[in-house]
N, C-alpha and C. Protein backbone atom coordinates (compact mmCIF):
# COMPACT_ATOMS: atom_id res chain seq x y z
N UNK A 1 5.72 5.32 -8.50
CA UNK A 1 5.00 4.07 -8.29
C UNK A 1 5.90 2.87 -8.61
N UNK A 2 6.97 3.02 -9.41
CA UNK A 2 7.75 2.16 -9.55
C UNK A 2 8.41 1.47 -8.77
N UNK A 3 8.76 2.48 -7.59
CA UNK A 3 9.56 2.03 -6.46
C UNK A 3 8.79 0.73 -5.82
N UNK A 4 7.49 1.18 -5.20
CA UNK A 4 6.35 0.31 -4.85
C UNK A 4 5.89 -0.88 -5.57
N UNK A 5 6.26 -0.98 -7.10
CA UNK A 5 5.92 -2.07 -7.67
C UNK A 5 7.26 -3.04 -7.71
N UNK A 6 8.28 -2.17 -7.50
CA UNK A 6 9.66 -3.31 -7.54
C UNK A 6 9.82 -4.11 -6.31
N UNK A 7 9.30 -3.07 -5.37
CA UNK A 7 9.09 -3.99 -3.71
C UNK A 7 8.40 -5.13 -3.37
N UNK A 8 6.79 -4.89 -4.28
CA UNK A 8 5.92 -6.05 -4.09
C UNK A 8 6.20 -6.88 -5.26
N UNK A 9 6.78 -7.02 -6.45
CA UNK A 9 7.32 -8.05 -6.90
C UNK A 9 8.38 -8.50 -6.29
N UNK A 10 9.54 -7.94 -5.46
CA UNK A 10 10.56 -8.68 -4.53
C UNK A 10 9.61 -9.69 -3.65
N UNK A 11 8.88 -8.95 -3.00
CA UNK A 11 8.33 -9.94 -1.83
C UNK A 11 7.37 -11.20 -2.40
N UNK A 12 6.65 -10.43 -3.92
CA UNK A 12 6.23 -11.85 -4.43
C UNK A 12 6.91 -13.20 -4.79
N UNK A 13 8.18 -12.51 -5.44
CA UNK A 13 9.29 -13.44 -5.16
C UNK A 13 9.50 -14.40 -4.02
N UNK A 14 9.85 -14.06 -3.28
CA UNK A 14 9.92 -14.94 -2.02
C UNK A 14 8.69 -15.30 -1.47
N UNK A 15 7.48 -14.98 -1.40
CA UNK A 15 6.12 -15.56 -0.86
C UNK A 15 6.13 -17.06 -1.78
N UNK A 16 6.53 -16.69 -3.16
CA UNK A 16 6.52 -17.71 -3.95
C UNK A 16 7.04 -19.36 -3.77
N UNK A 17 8.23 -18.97 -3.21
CA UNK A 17 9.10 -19.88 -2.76
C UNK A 17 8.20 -20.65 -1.63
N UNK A 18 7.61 -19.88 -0.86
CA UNK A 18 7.11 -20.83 -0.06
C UNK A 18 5.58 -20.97 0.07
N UNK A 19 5.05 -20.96 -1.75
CA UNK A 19 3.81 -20.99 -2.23
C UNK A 19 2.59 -20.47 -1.58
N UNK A 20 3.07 -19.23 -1.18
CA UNK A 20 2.13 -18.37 -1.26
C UNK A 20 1.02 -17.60 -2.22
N UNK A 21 -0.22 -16.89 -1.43
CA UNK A 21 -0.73 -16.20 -3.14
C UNK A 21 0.17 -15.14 -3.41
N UNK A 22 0.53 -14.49 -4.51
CA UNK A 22 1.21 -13.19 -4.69
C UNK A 22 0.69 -11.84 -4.43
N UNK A 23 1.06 -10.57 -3.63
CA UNK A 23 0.12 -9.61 -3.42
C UNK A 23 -0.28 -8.65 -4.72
N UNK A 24 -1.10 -7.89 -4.58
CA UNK A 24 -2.00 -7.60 -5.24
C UNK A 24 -2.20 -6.06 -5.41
N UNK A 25 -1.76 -5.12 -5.44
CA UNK A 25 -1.65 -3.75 -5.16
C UNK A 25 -3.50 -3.43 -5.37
N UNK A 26 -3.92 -4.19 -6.04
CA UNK A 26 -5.25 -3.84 -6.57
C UNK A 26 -6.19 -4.35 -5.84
N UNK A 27 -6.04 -4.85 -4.39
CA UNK A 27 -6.53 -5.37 -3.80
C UNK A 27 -6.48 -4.81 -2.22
N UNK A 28 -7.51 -4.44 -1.76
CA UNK A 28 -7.56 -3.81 -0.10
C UNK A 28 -7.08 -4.42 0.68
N UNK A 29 -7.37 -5.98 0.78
CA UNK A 29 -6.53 -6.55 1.64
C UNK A 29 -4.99 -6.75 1.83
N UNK A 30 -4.44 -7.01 0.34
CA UNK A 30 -3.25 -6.75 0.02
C UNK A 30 -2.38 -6.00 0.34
N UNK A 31 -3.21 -4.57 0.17
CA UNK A 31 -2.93 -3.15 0.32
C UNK A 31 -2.41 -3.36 1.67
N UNK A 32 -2.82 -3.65 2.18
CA UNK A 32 -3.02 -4.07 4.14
C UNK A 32 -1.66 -4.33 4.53
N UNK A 33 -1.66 -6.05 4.09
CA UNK A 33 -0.21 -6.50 3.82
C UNK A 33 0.67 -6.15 3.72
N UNK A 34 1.07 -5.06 2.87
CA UNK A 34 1.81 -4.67 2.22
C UNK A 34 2.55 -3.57 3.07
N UNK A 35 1.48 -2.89 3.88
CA UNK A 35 1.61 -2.01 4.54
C UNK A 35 1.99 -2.33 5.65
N UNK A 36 1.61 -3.91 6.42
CA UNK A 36 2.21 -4.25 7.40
C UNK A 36 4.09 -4.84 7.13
N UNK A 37 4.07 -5.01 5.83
CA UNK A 37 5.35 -5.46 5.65
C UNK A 37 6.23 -4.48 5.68
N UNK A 38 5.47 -3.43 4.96
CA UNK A 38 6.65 -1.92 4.95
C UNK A 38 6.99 -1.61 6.60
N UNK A 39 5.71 -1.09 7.16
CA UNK A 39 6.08 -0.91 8.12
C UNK A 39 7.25 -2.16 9.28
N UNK A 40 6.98 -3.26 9.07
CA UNK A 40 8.10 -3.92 9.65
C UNK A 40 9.85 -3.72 9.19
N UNK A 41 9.57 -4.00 7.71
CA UNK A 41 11.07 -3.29 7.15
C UNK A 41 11.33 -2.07 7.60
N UNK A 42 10.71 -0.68 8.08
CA UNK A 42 11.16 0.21 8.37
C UNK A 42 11.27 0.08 10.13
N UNK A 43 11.17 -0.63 10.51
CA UNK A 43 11.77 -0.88 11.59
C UNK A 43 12.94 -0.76 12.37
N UNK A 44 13.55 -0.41 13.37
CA UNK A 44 14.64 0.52 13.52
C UNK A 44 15.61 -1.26 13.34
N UNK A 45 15.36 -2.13 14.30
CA UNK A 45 16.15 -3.70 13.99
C UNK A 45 15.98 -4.16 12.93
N UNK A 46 14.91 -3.50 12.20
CA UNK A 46 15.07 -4.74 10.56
C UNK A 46 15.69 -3.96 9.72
N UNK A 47 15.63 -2.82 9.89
CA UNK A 47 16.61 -1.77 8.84
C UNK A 47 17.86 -1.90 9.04
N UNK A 48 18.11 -1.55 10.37
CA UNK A 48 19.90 -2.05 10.53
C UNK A 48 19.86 -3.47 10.74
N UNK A 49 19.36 -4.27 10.20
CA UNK A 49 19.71 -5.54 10.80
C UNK A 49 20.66 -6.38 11.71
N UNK A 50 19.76 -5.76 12.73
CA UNK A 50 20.22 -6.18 14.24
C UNK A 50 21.55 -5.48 14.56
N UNK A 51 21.60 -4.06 13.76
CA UNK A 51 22.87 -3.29 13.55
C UNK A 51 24.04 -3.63 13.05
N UNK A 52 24.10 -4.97 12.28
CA UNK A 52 24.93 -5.73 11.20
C UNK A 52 24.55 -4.93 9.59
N UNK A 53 23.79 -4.04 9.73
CA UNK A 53 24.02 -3.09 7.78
C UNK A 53 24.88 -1.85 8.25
N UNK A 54 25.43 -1.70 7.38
CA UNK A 54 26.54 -0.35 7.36
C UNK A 54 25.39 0.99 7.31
N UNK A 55 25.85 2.10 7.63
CA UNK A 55 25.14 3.23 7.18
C UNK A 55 24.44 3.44 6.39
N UNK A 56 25.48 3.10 5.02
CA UNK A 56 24.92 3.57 3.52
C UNK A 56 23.54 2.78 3.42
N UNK A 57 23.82 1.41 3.97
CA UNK A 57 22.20 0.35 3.34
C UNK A 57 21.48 0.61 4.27
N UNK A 58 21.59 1.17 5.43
CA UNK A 58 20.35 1.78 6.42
C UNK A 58 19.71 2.79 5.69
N UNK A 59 20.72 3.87 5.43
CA UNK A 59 20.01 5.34 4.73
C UNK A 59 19.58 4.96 3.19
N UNK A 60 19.64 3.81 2.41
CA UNK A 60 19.24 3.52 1.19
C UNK A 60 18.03 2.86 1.23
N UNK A 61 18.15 2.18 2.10
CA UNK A 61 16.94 1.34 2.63
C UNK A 61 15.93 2.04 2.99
N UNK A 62 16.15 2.80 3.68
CA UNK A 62 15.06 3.35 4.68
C UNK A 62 14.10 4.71 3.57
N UNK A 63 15.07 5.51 2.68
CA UNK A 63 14.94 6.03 1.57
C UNK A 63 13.75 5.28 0.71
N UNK A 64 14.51 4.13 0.75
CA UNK A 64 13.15 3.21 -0.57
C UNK A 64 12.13 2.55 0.26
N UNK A 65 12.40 2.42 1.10
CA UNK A 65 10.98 1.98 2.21
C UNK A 65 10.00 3.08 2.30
N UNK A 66 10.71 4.48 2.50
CA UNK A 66 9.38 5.54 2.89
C UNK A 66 9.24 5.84 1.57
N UNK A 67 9.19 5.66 0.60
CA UNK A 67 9.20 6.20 -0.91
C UNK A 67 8.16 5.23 -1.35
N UNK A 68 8.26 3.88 -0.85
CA UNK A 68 7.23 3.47 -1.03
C UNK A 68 5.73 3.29 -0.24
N UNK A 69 6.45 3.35 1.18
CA UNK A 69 5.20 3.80 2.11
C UNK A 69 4.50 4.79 1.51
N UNK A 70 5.21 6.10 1.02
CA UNK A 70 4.39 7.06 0.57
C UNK A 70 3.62 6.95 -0.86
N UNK A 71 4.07 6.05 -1.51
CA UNK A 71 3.48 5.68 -2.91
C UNK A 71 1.98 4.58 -2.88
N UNK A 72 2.23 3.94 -1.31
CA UNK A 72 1.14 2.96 -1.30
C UNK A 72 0.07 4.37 -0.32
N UNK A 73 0.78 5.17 0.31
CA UNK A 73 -0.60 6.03 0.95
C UNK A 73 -1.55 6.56 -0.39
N UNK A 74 -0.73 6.76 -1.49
CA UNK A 74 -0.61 7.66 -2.56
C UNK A 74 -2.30 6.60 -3.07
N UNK A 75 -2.21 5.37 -2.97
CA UNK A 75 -2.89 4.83 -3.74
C UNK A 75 -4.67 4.61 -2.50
N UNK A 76 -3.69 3.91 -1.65
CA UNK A 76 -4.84 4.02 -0.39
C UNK A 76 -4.42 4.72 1.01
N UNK A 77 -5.00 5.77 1.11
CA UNK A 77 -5.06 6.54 2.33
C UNK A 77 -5.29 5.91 3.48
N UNK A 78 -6.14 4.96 3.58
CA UNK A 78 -6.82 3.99 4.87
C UNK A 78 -5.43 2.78 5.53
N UNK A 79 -4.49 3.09 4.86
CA UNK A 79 -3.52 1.99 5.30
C UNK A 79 -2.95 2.71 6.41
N UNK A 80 -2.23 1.96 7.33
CA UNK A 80 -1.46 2.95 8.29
C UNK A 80 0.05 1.97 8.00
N UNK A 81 1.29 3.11 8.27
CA UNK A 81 2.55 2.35 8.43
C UNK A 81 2.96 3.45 9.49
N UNK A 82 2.70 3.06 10.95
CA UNK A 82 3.60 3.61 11.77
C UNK A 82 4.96 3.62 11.69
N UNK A 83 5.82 3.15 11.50
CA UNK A 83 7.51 3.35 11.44
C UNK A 83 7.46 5.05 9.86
N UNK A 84 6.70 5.13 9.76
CA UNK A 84 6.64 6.33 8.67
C UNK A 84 6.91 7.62 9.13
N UNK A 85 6.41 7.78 10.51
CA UNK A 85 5.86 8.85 10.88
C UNK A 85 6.75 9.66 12.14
């Protein structure tokens, strides 16, 4: 679960910056969010970014993206992240 909580404090981070609310793991809608964000990061262009990341940060990336996809199914089943599957 750790993995999943270091992710949504990164992104709270930056929502912040541009005064956003912060997400909420404890929250369905959030949950949502969260799940739409993973699934965009696991994206074949946002993972390699635009094929400008080397190997290693594709396969590290993509590692901690489904680690956490699977940690947020872990919590709510009802989310979907197609790029997972």
């Amino acid at each position: 679960m750790q993995t999943l909580n270091n992710y949504v404090a990164q992104k709270n981070r930056w929502t912040a910056i541009f005064g956003d609310a912060p997400l909420n793991l404890n929250s369905a809608e959030d949950r949502k969010k969260i799940a739409q964000s993973i699934d965009a990061d696991l994206s074949p262009e946002n993972l390699a970014c635009d094929g400008e990341a080397s190997a290693h940060h594709v396969r590290t990336q993509g590692r901690m993206l489904r680690e956490c996809a699977i940690q947020l199914l872990d919590i709510d089943s009802t989310v979907t992240i197609h790029e997972l599957g």
